[in-house]
N, C-alpha and C. Protein backbone atom coordinates (compact mmCIF):
# COMPACT_ATOMS: atom_id res chain seq x y z
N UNK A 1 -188.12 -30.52 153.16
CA UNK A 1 -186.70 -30.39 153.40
C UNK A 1 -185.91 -30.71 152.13
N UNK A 2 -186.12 -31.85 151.79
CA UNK A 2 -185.53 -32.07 150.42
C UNK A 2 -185.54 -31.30 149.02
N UNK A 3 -187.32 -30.62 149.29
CA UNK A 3 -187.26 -29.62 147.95
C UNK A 3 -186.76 -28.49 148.50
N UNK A 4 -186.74 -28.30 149.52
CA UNK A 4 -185.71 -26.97 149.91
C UNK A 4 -184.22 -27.01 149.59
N UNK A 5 -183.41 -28.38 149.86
CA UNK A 5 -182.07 -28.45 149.13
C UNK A 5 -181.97 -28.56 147.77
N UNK A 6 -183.20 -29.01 147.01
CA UNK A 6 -183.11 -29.09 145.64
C UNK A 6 -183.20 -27.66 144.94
N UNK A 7 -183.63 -26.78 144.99
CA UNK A 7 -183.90 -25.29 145.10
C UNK A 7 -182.75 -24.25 145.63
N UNK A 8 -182.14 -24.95 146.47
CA UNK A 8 -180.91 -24.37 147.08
C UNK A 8 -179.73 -24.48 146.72
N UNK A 9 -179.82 -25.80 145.82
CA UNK A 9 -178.36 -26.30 145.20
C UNK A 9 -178.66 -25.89 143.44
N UNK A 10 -179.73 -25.73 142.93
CA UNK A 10 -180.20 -24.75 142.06
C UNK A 10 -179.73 -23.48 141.78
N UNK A 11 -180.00 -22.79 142.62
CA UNK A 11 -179.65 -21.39 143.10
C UNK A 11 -178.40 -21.36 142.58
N UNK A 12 -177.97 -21.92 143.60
CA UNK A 12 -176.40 -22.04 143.51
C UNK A 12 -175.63 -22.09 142.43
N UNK A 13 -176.25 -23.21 142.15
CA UNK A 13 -175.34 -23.58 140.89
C UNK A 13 -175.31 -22.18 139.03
N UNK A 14 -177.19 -21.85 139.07
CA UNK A 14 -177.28 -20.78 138.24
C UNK A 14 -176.57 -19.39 138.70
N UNK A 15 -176.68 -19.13 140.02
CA UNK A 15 -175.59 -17.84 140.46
C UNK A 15 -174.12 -18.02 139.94
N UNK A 16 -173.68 -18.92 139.96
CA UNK A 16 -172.17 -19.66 140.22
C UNK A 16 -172.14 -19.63 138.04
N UNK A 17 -172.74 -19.84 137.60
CA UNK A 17 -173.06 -20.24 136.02
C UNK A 17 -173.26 -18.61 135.51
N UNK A 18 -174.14 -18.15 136.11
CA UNK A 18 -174.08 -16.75 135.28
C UNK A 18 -173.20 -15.52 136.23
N UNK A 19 -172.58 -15.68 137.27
CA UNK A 19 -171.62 -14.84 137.85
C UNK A 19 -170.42 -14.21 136.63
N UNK A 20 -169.95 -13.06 136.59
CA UNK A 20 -168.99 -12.56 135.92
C UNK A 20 -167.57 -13.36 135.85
N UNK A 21 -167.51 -13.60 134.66
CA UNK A 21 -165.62 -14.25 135.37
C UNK A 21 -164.54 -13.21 135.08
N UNK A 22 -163.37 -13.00 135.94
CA UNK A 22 -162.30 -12.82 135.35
C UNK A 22 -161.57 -12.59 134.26
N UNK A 23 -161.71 -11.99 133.44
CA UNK A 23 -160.41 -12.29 132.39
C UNK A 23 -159.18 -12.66 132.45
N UNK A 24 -158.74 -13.62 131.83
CA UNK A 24 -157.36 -13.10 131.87
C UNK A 24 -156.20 -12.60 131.30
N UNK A 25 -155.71 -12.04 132.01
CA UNK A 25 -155.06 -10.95 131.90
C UNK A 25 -152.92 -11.54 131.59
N UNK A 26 -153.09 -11.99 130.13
CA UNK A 26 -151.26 -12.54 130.38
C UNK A 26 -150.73 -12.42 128.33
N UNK A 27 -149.90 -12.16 128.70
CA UNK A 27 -149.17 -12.06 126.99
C UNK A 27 -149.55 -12.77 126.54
N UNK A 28 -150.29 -12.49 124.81
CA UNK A 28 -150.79 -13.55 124.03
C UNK A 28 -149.03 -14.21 123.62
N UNK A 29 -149.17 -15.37 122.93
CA UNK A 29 -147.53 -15.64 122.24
C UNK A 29 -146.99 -14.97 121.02
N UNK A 30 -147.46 -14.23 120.73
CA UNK A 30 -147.07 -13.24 119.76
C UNK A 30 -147.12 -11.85 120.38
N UNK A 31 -146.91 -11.39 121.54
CA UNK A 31 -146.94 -10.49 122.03
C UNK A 31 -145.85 -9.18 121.33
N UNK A 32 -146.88 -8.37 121.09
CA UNK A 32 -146.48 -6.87 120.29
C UNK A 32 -146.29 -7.40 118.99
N UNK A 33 -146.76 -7.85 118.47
CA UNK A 33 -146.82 -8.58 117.25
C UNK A 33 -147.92 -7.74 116.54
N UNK A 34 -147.81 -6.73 115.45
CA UNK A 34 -148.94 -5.89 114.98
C UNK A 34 -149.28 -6.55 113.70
N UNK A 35 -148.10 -7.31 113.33
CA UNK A 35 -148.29 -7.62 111.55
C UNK A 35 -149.28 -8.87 111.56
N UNK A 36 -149.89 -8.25 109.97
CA UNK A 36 -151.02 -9.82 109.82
C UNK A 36 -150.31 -10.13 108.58
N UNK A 37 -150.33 -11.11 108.68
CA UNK A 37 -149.52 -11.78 106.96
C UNK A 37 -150.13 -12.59 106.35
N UNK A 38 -151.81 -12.67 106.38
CA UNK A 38 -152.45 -12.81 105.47
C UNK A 38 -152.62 -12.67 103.76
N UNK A 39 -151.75 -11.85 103.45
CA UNK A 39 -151.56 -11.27 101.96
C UNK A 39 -150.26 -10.76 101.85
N UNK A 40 -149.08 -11.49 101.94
CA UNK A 40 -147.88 -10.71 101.84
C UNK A 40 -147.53 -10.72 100.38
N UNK A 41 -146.69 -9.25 99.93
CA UNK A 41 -146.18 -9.35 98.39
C UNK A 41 -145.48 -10.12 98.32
N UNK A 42 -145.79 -11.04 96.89
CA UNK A 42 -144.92 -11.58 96.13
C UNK A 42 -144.97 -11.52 94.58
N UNK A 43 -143.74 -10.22 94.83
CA UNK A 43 -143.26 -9.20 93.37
C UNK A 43 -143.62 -10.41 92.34
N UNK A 44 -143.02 -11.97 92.20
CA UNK A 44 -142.98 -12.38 90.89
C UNK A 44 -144.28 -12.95 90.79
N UNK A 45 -144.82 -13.19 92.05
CA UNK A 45 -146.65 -14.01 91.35
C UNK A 45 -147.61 -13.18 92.28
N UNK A 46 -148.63 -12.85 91.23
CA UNK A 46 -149.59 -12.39 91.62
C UNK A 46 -150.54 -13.33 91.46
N UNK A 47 -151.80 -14.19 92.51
CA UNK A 47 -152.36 -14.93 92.03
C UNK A 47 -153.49 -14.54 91.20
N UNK A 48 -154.37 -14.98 90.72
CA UNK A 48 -155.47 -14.74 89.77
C UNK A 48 -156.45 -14.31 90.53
N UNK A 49 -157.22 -13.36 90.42
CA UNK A 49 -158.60 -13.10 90.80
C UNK A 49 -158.32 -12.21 92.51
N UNK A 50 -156.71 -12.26 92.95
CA UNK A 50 -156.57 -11.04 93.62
C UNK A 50 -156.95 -10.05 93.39
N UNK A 51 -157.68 -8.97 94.33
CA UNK A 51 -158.50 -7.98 94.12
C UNK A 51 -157.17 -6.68 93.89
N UNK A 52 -157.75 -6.15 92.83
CA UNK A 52 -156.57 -5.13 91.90
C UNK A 52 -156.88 -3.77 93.68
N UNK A 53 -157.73 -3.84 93.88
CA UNK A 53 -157.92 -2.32 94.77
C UNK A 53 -156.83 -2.62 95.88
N UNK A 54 -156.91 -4.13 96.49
CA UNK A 54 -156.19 -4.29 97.87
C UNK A 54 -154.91 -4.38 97.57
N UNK A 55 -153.84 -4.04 98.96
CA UNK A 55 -152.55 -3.85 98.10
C UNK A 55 -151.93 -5.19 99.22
N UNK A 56 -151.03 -5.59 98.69
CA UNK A 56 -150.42 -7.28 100.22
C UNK A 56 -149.73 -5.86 100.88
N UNK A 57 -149.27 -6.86 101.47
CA UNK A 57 -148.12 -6.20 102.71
C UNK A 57 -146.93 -6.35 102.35
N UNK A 58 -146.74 -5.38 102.79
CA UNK A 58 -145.11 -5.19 102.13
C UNK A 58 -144.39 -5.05 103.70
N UNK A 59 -143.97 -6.74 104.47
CA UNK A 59 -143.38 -6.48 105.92
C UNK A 59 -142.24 -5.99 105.61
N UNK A 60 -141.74 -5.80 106.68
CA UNK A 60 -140.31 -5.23 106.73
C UNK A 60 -139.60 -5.84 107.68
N UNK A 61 -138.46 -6.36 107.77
CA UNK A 61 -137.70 -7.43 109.10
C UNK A 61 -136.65 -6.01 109.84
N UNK A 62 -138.11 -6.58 110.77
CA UNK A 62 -137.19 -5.05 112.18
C UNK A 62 -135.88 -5.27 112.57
N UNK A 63 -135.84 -6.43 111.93
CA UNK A 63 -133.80 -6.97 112.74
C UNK A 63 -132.90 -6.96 111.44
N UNK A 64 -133.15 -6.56 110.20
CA UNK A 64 -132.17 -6.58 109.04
C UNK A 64 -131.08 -5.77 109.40
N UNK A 65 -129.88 -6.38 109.27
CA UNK A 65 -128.62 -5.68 109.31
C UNK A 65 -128.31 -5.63 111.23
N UNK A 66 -129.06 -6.29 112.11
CA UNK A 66 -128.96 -6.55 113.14
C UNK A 66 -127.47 -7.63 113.26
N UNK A 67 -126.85 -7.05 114.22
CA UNK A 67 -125.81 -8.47 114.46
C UNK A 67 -126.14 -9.63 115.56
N UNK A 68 -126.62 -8.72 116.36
CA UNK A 68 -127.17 -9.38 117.72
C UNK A 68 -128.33 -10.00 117.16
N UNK A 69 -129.21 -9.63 116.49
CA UNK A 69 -130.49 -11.04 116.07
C UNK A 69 -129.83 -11.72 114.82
N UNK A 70 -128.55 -11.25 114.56
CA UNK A 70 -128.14 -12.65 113.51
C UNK A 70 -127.74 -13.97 114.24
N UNK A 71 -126.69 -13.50 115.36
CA UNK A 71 -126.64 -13.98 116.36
C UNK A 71 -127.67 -15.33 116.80
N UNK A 72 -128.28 -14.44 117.26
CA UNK A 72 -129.30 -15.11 118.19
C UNK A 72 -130.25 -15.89 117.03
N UNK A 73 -130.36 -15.84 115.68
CA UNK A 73 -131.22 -16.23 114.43
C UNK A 73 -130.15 -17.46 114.37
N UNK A 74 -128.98 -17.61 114.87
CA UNK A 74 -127.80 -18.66 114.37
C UNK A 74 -128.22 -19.54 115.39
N UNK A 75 -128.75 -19.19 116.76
CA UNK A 75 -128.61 -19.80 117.80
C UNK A 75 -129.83 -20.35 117.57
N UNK A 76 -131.33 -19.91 117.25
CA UNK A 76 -132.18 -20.26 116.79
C UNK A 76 -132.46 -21.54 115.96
N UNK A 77 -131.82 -21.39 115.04
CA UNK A 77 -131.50 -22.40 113.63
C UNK A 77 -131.21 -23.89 114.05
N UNK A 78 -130.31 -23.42 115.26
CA UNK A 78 -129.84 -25.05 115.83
C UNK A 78 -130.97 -25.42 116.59
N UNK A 79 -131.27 -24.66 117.92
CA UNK A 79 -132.76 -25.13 118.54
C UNK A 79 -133.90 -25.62 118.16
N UNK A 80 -133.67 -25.16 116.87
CA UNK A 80 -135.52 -25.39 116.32
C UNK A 80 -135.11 -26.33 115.35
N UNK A 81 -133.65 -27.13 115.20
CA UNK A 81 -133.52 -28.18 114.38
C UNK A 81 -133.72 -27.94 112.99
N UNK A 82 -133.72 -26.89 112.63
CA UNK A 82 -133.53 -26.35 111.30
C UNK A 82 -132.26 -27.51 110.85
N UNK A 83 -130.80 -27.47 111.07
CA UNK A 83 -129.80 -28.16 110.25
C UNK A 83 -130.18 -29.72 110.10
N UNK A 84 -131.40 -30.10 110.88
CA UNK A 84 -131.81 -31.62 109.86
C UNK A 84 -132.36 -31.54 108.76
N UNK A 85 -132.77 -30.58 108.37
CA UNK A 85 -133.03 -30.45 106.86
C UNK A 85 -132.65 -29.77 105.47
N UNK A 86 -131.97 -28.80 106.49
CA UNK A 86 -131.43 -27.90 105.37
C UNK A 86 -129.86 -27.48 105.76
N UNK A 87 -129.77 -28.29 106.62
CA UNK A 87 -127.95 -28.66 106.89
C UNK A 87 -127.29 -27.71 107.83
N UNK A 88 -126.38 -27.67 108.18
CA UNK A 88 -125.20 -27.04 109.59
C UNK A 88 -125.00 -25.64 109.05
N UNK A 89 -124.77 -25.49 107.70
CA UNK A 89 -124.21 -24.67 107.12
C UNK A 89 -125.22 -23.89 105.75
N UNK A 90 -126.57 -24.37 105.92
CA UNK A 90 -127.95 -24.34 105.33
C UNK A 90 -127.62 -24.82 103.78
N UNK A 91 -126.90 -25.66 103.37
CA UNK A 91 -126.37 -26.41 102.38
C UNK A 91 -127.41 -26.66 101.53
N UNK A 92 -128.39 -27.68 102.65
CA UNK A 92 -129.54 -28.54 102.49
C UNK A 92 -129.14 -29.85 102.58
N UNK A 93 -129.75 -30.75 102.65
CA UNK A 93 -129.80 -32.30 102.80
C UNK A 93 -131.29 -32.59 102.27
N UNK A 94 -132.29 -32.73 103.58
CA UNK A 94 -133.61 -33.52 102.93
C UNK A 94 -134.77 -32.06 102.66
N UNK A 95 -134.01 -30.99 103.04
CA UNK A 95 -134.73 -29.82 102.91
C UNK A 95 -134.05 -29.03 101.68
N UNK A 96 -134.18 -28.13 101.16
CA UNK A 96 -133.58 -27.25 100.28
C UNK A 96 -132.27 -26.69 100.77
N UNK A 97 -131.58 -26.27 100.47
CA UNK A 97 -130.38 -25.16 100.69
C UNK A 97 -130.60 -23.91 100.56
N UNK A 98 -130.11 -23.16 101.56
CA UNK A 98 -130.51 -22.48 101.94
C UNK A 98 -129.36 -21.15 101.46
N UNK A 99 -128.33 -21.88 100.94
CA UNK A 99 -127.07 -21.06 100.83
C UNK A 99 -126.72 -20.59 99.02
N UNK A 100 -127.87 -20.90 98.21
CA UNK A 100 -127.60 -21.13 96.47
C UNK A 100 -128.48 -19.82 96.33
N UNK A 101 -128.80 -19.11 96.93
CA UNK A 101 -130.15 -18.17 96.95
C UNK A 101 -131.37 -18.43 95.66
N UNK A 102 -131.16 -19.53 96.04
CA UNK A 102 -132.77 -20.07 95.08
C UNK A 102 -134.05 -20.27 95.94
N UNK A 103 -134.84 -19.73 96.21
CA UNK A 103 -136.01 -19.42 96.98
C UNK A 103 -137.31 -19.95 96.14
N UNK A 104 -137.74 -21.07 96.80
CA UNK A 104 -139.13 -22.40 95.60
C UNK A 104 -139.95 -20.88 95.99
N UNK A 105 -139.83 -20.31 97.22
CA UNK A 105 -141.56 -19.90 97.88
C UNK A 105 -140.98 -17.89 97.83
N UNK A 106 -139.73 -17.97 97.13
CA UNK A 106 -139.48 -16.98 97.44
C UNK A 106 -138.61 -15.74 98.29
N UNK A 107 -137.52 -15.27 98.32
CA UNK A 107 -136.65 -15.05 99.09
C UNK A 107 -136.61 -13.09 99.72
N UNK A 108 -137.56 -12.54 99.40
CA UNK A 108 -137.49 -11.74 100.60
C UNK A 108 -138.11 -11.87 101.65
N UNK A 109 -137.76 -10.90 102.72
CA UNK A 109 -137.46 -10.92 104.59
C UNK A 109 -139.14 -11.55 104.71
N UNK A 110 -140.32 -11.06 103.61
CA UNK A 110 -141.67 -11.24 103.61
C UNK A 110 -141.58 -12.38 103.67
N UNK A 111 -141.36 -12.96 102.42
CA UNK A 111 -141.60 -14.66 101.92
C UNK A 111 -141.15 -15.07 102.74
N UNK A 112 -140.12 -15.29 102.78
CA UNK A 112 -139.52 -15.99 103.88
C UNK A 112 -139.94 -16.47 104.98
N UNK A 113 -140.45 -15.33 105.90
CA UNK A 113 -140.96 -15.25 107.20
C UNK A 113 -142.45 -15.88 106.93
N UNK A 114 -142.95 -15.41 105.76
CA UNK A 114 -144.16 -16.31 105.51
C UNK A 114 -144.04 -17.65 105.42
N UNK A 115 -142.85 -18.08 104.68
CA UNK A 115 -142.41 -19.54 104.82
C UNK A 115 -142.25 -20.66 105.97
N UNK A 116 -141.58 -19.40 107.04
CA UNK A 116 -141.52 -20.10 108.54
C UNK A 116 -142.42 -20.02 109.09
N UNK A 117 -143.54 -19.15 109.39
CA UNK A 117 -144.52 -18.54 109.62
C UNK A 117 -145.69 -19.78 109.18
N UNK A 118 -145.95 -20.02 108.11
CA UNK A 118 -147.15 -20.90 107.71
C UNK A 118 -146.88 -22.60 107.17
N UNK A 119 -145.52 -22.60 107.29
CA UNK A 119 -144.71 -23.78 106.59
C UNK A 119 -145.01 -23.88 104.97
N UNK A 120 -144.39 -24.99 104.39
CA UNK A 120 -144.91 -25.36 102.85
C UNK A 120 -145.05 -26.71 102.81
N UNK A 121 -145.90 -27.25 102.08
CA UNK A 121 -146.33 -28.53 101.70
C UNK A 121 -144.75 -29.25 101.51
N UNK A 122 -144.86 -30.61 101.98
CA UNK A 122 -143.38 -32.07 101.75
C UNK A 122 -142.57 -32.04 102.73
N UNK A 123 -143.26 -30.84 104.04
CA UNK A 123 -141.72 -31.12 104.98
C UNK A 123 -141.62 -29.61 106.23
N UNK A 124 -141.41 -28.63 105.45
CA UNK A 124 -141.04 -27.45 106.17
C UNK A 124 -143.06 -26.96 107.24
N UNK A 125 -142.03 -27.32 108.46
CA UNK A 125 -142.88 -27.39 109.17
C UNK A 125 -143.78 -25.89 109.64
N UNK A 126 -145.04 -25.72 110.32
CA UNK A 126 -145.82 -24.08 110.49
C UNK A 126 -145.01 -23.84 111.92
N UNK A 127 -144.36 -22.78 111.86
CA UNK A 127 -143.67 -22.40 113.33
C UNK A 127 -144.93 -21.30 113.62
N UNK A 128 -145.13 -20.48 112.82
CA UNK A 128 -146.53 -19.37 113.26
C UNK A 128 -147.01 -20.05 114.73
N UNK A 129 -147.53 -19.14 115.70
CA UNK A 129 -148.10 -19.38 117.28
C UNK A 129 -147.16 -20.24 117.95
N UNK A 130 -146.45 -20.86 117.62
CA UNK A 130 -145.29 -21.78 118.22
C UNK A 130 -143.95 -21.72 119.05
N UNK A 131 -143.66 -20.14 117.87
CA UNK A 131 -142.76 -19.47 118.46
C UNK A 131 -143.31 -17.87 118.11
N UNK A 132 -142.67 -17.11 118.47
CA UNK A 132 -143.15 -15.47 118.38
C UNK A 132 -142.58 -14.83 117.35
N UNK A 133 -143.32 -13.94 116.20
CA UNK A 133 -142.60 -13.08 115.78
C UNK A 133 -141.32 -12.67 115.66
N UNK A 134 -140.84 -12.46 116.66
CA UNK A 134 -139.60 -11.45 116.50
C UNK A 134 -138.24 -12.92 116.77
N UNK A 135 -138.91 -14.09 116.92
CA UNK A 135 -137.53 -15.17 116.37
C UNK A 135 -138.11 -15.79 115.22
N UNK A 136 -139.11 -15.73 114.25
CA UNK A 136 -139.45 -15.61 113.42
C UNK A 136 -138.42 -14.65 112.48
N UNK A 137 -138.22 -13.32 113.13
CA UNK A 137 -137.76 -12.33 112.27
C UNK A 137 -136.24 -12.53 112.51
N UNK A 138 -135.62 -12.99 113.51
CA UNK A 138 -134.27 -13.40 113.82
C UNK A 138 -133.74 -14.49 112.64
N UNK A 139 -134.72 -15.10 112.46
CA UNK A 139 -134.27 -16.79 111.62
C UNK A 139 -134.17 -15.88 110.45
N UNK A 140 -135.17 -14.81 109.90
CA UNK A 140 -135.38 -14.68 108.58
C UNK A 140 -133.82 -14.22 108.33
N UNK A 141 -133.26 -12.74 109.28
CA UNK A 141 -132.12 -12.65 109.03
C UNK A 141 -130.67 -13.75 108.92
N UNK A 142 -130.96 -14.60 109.85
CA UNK A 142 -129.59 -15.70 109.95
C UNK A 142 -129.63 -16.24 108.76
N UNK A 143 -131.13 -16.79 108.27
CA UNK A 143 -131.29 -17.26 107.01
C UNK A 143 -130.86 -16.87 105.48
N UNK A 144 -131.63 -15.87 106.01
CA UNK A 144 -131.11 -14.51 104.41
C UNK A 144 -129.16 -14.74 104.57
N UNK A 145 -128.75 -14.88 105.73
CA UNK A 145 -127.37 -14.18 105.61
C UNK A 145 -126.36 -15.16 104.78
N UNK A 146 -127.11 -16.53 105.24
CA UNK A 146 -126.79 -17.74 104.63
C UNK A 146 -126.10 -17.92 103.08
N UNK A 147 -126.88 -17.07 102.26
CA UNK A 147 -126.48 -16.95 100.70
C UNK A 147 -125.85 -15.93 100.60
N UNK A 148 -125.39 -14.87 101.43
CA UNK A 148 -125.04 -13.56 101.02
C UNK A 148 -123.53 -13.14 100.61
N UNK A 149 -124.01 -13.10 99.14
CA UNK A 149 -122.23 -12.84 98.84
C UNK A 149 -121.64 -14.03 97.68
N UNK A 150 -122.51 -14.79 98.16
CA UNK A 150 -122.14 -16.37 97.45
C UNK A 150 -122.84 -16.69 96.25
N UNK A 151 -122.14 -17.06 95.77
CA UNK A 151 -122.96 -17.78 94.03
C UNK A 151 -122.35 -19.52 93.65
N UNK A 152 -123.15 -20.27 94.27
CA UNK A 152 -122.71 -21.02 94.75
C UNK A 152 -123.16 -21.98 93.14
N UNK A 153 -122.17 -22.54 92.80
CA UNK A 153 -122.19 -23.34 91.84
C UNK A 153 -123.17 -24.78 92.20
N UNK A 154 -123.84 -25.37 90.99
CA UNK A 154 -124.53 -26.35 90.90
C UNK A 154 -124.10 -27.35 90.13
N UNK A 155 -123.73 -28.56 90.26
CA UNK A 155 -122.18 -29.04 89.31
C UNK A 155 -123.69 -30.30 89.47
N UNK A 156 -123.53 -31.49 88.60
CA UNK A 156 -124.22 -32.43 88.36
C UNK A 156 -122.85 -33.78 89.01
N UNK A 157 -123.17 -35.09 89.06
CA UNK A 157 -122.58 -36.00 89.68
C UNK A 157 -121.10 -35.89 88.32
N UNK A 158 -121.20 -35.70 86.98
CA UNK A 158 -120.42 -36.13 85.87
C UNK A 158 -119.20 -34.62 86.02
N UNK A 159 -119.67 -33.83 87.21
CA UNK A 159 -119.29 -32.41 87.16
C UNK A 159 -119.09 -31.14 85.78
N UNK A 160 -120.53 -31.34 85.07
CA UNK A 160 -120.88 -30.51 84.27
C UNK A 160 -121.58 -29.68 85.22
N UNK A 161 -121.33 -28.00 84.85
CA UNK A 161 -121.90 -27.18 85.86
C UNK A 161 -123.66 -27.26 85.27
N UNK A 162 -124.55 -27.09 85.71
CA UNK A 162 -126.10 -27.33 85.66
C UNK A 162 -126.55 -26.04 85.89
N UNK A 163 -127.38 -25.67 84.06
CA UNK A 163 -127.91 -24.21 84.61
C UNK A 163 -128.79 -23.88 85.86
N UNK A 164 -128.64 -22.75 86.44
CA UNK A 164 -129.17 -22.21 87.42
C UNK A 164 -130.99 -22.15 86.62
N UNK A 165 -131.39 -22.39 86.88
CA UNK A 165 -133.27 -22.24 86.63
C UNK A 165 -134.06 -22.96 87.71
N UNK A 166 -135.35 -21.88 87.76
CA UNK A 166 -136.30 -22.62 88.41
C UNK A 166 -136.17 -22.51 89.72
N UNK A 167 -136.67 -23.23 90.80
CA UNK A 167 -136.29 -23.39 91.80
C UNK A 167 -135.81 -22.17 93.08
C-alpha cells in the first residue's frame, strides 16, 4: 500500500513537472519598441577599435516637433523628479543644466535618449525597462526644447563672462 502511494505521488509529481505550460501572453514594458540602442551615433567620438564595416544607429525621435509629447515630456520631467537635479526650469543644481546646450554625453534626440535610457556615471540615473520608450522619447523632446533659442551666458562669481568650452 505504501509503495503504491509512493509511485503514485511520483507519477504525479513527474506528469505535473514535465506537462506543457502556458505562456504568457501580456505587453513586454517596452511594448512596440523596435529600436536597439546598443551602438548609437556619436558624430564627435568614434571609439577605437569600432568595427569600420558596422554602421551605429542613427535613431530618430518619433515625437520631434510634437506639441502634445512636449507637453506630456514637461509633465514627465516633474514625475520622474528630473527638477532635483537639473532644476524647475532645467537650469541645473546637483545635475547639469539642461538649458546652456552643453551636452558632457552629447546632445542629439540619439544621445540623449541614450543618456536617459542607460544613465551616466555620478548621478543620472538608468530609466531604460523602467519606463517605456516612447516617454523616453517625450523627455528627449521637453528636454531638447529646454535650450532652444537660448545662448545662455556663463558669468563666473567676479561676473567675468567664462569661455564656453568643454562640457
Amino acid at each position: 500500500m505504501r509503495a503504491s502511494i509512493i509511485v503514485l505521488g511520483t507519477t504525479v509529481i513527474l506528469a505535473a513537472a514535465t506537462a506543457p505550460r502556458a505562456v504568457r501572453q501580456g505587453p513586454s514594458p517596452n511594448a512596440g519598441a523596435t529600436d536597439s540602442i546598443r551602438f548609437v551615433a556619436h558624430p564627435d567620438n568614434i571609439p577605437p577599435g569600432f568595427p569600420s564595416t558596422d554602421r551605429p544607429l542613427a535613431l530618430k525621435n518619433p515625437y520631434e516637433g510634437n506639441v502634445q509629447a512636449l507637453k506630456t515630456g514637461a509633465q514627465l520631467y516633474v514625475a520622474y523628479n528630473c527638477i532635483d537635479c537639473h532644476g524647475a526650469d532645467g537650469s541645473g543644481a546637483m545635475g547639469p543644466s539642461l538649458a546652456d546646450s552643453r551636452w558632457h554625453f552629447g546632445g542629439t534626440p540619439a544621445e540623449v535618449f541614450e543618456s536617459i535610457y542607460q544613465g551616466r556615471p555620478d548621478g543620472m540615473p538608468t530609466w531604460g525597462g523602467r519606463i517605456t520608450n516612447d516617454q523616453i522619447w517625450m523627455l528627449v523632446t521637453y528636454v531638447r526644447s529646454l535650450s532652444a533659442g537660448k545662448d545662455v551666458a556663463t558669468e563666473n562669481f567676479a561676473g567675468a563672462t567664462v569661455e564656453r568650452t568643454g562640457h
